[in-house]
C-alpha atoms as a PDB file:
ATOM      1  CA  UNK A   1       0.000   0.000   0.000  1.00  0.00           C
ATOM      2  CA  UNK A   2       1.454   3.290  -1.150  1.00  0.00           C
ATOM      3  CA  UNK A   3       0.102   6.498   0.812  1.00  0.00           C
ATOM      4  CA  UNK A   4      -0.063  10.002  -0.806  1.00  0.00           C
ATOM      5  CA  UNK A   5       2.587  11.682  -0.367  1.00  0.00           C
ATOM      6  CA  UNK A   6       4.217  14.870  -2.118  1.00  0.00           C
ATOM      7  CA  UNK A   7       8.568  14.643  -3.002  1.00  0.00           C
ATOM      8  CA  UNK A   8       9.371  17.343  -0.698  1.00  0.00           C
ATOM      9  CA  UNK A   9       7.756  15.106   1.990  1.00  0.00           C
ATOM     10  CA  UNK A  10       9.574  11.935   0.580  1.00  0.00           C
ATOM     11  CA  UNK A  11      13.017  13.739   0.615  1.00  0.00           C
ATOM     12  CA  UNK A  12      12.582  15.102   4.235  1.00  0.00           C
ATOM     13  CA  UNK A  13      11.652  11.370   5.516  1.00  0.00           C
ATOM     14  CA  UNK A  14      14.209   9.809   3.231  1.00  0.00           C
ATOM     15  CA  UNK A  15      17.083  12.667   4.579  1.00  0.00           C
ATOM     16  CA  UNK A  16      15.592  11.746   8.473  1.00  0.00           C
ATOM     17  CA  UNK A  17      16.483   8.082   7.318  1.00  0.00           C
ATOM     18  CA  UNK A  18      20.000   8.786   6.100  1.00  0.00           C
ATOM     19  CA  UNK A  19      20.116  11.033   9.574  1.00  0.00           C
ATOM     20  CA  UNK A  20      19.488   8.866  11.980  1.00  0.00           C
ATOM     21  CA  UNK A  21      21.149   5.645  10.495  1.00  0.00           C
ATOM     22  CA  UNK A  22      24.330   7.770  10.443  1.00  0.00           C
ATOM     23  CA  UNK A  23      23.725   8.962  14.064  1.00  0.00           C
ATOM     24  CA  UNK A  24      23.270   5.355  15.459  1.00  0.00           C
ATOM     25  CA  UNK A  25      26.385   3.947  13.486  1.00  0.00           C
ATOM     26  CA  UNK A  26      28.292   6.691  14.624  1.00  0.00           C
ATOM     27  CA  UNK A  27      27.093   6.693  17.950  1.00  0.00           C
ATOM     28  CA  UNK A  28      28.142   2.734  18.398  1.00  0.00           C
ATOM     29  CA  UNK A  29      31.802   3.988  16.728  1.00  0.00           C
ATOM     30  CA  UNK A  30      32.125   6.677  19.328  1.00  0.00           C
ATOM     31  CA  UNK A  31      31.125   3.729  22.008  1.00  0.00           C
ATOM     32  CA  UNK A  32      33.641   1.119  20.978  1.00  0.00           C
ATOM     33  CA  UNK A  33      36.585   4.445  20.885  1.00  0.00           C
ATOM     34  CA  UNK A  34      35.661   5.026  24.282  1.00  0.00           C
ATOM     35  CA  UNK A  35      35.878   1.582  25.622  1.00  0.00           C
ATOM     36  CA  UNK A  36      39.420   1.043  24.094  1.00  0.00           C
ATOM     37  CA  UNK A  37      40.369   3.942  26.002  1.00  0.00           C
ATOM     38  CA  UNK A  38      38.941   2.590  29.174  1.00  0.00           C
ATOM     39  CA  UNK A  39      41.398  -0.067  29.262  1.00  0.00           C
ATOM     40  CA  UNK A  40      44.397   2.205  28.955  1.00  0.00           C
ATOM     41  CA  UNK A  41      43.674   4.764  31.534  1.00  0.00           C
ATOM     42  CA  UNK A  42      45.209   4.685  35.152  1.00  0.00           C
ATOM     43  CA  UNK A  43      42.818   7.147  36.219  1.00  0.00           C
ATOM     44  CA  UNK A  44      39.703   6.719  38.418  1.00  0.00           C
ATOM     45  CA  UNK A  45      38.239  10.049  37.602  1.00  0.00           C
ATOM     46  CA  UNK A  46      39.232   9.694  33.708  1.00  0.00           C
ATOM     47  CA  UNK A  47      37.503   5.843  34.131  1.00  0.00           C
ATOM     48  CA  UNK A  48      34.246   7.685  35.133  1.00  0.00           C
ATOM     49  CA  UNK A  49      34.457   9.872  32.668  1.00  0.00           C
ATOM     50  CA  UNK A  50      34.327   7.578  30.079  1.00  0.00           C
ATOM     51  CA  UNK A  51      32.120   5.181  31.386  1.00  0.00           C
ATOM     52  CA  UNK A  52      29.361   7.865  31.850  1.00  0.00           C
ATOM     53  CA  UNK A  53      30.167   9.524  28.508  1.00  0.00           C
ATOM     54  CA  UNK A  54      29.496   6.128  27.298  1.00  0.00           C
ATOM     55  CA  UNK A  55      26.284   6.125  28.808  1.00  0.00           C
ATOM     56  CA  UNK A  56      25.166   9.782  27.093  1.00  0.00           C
ATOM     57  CA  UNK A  57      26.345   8.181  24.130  1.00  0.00           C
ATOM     58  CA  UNK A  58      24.097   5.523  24.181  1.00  0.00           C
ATOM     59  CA  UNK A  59      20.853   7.221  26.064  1.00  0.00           C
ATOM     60  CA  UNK A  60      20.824  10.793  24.070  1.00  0.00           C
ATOM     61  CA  UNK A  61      22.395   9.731  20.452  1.00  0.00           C
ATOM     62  CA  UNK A  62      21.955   5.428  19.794  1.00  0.00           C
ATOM     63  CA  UNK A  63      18.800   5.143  21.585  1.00  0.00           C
ATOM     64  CA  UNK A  64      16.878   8.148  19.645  1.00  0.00           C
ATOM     65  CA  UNK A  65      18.806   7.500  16.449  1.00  0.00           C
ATOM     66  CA  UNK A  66      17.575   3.840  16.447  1.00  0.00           C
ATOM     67  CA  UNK A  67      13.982   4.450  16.888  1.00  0.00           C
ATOM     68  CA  UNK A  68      14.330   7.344  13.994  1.00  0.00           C
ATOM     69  CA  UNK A  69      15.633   5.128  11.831  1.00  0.00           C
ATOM     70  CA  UNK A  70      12.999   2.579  12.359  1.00  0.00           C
ATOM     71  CA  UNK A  71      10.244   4.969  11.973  1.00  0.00           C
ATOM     72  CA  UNK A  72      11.307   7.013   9.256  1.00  0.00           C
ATOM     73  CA  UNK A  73      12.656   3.757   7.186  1.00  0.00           C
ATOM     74  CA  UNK A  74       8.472   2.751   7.452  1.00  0.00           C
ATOM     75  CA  UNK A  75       7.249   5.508   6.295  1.00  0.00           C
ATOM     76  CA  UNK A  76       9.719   5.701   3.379  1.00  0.00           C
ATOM     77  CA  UNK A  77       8.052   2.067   2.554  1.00  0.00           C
ATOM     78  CA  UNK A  78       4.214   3.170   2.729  1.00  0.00           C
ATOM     79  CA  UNK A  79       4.843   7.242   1.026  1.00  0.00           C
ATOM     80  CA  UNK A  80       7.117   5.269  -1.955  1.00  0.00           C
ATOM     81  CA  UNK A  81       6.384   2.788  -4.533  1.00  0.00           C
ATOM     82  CA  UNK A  82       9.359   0.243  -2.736  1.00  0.00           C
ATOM     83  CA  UNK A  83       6.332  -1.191  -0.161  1.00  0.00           C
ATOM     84  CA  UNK A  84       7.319  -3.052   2.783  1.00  0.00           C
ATOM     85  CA  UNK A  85       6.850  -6.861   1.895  1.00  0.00           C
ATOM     86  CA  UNK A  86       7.770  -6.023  -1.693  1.00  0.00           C
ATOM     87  CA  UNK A  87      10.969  -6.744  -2.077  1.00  0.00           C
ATOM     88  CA  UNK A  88      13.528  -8.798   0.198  1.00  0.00           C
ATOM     89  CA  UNK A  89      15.966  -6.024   0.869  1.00  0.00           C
ATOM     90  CA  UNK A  90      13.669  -4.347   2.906  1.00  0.00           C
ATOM     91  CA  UNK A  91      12.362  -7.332   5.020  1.00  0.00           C
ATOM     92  CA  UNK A  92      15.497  -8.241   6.041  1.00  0.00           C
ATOM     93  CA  UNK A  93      16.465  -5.107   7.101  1.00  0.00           C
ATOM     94  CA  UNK A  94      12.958  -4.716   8.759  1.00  0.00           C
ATOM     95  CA  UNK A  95      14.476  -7.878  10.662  1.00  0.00           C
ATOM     96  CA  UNK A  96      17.907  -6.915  11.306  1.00  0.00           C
ATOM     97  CA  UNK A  97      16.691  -3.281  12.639  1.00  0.00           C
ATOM     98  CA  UNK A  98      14.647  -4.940  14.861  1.00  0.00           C
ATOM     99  CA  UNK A  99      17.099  -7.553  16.548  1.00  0.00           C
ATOM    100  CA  UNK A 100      19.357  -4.891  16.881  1.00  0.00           C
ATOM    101  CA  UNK A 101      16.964  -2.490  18.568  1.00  0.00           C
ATOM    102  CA  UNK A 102      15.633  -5.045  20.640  1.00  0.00           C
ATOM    103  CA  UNK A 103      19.471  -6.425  21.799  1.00  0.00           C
ATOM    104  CA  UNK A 104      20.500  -2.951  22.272  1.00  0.00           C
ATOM    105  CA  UNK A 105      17.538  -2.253  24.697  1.00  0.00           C
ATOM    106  CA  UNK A 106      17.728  -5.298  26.494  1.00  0.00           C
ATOM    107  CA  UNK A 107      21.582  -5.975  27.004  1.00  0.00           C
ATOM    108  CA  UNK A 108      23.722  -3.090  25.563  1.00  0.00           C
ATOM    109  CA  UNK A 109      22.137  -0.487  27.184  1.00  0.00           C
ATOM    110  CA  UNK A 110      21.874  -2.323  30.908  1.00  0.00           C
ATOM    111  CA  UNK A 111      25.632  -3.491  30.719  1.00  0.00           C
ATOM    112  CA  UNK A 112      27.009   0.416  29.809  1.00  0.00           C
ATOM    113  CA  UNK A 113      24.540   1.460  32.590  1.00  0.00           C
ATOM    114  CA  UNK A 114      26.231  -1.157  35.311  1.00  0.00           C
ATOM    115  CA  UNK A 115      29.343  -0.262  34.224  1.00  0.00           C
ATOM    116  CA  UNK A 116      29.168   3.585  35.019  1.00  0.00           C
ATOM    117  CA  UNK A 117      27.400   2.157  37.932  1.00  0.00           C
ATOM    118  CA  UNK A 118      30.695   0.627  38.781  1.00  0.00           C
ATOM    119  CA  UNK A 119      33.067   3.418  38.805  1.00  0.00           C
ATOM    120  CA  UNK A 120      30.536   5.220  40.593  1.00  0.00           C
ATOM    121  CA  UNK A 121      30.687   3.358  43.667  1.00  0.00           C
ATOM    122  CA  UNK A 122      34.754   2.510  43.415  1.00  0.00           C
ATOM    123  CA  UNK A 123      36.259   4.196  40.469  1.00  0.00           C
ATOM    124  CA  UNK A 124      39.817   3.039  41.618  1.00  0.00           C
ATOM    125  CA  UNK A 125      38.993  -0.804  41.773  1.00  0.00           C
ATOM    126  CA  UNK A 126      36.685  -0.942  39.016  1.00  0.00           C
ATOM    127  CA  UNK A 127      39.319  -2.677  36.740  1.00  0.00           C
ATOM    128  CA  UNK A 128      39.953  -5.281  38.920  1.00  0.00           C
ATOM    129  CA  UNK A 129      36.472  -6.211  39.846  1.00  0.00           C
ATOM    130  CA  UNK A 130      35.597  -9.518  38.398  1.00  0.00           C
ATOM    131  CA  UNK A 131      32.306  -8.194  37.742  1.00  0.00           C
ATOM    132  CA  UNK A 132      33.590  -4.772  35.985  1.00  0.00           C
ATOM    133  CA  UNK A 133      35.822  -6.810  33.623  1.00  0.00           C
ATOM    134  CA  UNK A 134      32.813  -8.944  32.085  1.00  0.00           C
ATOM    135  CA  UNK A 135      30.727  -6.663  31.175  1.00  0.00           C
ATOM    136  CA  UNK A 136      33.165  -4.314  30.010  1.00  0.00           C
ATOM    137  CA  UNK A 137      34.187  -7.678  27.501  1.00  0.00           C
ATOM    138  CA  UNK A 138      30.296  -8.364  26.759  1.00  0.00           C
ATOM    139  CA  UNK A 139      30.081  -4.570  25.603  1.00  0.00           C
ATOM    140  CA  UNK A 140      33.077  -4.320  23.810  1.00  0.00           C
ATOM    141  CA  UNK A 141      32.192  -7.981  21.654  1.00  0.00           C
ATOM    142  CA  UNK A 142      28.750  -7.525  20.923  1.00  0.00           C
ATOM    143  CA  UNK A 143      29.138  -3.777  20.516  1.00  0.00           C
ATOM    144  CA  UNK A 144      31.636  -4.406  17.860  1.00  0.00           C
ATOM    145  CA  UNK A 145      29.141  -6.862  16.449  1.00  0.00           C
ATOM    146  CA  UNK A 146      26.222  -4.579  16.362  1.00  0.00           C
ATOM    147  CA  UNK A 147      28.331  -2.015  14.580  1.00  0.00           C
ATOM    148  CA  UNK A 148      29.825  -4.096  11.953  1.00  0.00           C
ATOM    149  CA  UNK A 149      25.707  -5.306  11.260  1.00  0.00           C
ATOM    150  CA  UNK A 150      25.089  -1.367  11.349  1.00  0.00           C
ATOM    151  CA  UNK A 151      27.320  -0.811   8.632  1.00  0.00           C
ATOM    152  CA  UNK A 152      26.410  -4.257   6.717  1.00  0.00           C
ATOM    153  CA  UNK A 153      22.525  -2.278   6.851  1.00  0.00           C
ATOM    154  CA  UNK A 154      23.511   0.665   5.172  1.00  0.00           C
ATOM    155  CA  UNK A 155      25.551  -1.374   2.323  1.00  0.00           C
ATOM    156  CA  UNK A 156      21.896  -3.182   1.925  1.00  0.00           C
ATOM    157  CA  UNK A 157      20.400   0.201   1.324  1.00  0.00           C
ATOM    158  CA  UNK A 158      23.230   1.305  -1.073  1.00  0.00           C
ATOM    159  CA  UNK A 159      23.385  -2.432  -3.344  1.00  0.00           C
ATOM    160  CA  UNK A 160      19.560  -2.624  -2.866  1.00  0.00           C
ATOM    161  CA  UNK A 161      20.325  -6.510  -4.045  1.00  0.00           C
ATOM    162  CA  UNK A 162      17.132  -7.965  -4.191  1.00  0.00           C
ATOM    163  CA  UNK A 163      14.099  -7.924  -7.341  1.00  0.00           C
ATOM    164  CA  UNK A 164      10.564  -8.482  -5.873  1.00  0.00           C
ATOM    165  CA  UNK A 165       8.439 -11.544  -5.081  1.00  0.00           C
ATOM    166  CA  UNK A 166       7.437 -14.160  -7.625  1.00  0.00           C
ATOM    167  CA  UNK A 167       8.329 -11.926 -10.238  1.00  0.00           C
ATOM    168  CA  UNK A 168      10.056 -13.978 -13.270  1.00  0.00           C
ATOM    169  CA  UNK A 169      11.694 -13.027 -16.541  1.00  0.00           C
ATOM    170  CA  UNK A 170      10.235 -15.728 -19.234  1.00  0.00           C
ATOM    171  CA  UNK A 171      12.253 -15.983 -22.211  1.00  0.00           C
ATOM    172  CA  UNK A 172       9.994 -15.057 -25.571  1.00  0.00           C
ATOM    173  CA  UNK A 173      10.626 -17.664 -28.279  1.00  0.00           C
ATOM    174  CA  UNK A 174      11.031 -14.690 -30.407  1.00  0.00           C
ATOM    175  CA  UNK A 175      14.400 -13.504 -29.054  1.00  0.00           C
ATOM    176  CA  UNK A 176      12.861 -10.847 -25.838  1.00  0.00           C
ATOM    177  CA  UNK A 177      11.998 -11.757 -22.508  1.00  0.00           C
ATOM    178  CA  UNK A 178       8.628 -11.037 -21.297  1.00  0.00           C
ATOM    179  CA  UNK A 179       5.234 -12.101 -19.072  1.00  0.00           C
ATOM    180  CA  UNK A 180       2.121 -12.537 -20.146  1.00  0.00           C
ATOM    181  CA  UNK A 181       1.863 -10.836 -23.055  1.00  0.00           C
ATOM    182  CA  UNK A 182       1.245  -7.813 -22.224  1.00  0.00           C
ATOM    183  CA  UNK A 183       4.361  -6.072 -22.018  1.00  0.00           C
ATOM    184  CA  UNK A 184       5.779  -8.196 -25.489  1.00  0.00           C
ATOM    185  CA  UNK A 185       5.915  -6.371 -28.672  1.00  0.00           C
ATOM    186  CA  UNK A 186       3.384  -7.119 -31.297  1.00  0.00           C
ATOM    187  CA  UNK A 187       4.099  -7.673 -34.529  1.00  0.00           C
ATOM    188  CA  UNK A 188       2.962  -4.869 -36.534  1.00  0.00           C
ATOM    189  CA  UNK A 189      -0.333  -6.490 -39.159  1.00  0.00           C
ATOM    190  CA  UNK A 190       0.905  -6.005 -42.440  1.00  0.00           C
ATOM    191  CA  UNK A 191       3.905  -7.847 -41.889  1.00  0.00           C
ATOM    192  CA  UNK A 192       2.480 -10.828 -40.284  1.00  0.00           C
ATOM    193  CA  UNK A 193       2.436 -14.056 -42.573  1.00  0.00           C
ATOM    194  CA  UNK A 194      -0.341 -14.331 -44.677  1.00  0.00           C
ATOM    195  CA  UNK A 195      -1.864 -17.834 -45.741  1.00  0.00           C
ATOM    196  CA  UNK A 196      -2.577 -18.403 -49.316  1.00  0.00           C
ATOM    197  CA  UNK A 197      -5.353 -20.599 -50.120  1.00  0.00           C
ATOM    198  CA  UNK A 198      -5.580 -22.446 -53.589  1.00  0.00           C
ATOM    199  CA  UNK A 199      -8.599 -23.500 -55.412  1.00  0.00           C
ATOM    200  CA  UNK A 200      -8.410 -26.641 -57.005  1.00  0.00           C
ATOM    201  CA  UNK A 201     -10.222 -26.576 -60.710  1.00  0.00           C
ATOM    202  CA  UNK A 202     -11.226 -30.146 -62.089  1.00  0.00           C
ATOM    203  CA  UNK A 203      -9.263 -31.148 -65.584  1.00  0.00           C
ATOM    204  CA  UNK A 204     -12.480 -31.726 -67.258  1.00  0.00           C
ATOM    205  CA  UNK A 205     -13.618 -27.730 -67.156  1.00  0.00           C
ATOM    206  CA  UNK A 206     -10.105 -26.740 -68.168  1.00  0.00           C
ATOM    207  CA  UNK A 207     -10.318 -28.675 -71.513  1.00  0.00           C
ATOM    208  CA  UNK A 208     -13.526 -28.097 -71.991  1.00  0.00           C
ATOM    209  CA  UNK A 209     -13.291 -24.112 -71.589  1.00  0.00           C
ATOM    210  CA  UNK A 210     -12.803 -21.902 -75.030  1.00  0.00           C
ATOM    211  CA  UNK A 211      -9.740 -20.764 -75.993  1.00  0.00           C
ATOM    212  CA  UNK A 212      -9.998 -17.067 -76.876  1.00  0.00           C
ATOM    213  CA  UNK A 213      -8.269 -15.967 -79.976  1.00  0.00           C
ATOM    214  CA  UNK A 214      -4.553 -14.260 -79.942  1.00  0.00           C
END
């Protein structure tokens, strides 16, 4: 189903798209910088600083930026002719959008939240706590993950490599490709093949017919 929709409309939801989807990628590049530089600080005061910049990160730029780029991305499918079952592109970034949401809401976030949790309560200790060095390994794996299926998204939307559902090029026996019929040329009438039919004349009525003069 394809909703009315003028281009200037189209071009702001498909530029909110291209927003957003930059925004979150970013957002999880900025995240994984951060964490490499947790590990090489001696600092308990530099280790909360990253570990709560991590956590702005994620709340006011990954969080917003994710739910932008789902909405606007639907919209783009019902105001344009692309659909959203249409072609299989789009349904398996429909899919991958929402794992990754869904992961990032249920286990990213909460593990970037307990770990500025931890240097908040012991910002000196934090590296050595068992508990401090899991989760810091859980965020920096599957953050790396999500990120690398961020950017694999975006390639999607580039390549586009995907034709709709069911259709099928036939080969036409006369050299084109084509469906039905109704798309294939036709051949224009007065050079289609015309049959010749023949009467046959008895030998009796030839002989006996009169032979006109010279």
């Amino acid at each position: 189903m394809q909703l009315p929709a003028t281009h200037p409309l189209r071009m702001f939801f498909k530029f909110m798209h291209l927003l957003s989807a930059s925004v979150w990628t970013g957002g999880g590049m900025a995240v994984l910088v951060l964490l490499y530089d947790d590990r090489q600080t001696c600092s308990g005061d530099e280790l909360f600083a990253y570990n709560h910049a991590i956590r702005s990160i994620d709340d006011y730029l990954i969080r917003p930026a994710a739910a932008g780029t789902l909405v606007s991305g639907t919209l783009l499918c019902f105001l344009s002719n692309w659909g959203v079952i249409r072609h299989r592109w789009i349904i398996v970034k429909w899919t991958v959008t929402l794992a990754a949401i869904a992961f990032g809401g249920i286990c990213l976030g909460p593990w970037f939240r307990e770990l500025a949790a931890f240097t908040g309560i012991d910002s000196l200790s934090a590296h050595e706590a068992s508990g401090y060095l899991r989760l810091y390994h859980l965020g920096v794996m599957f953050g790396s993950l999500q990120t690398v299926v961020l950017l694999i998204l975006v390639l999607i939307s580039i390549l586009k490599p995907d034709c709709r559902w069911g259709r099928k090029t036939v080969a036409n026996p006369r050299g084109g490709t084509g469906g039905s019929g109704e798309n294939s040329r036709q051949e224009p009438a007065g050079k289609r093949g015309r049959s010749v039919t023949r009467k046959l004349v008895p030998l009796a009525t030839v002989l006996s017919a009169p032979i006109s003069p010279p």
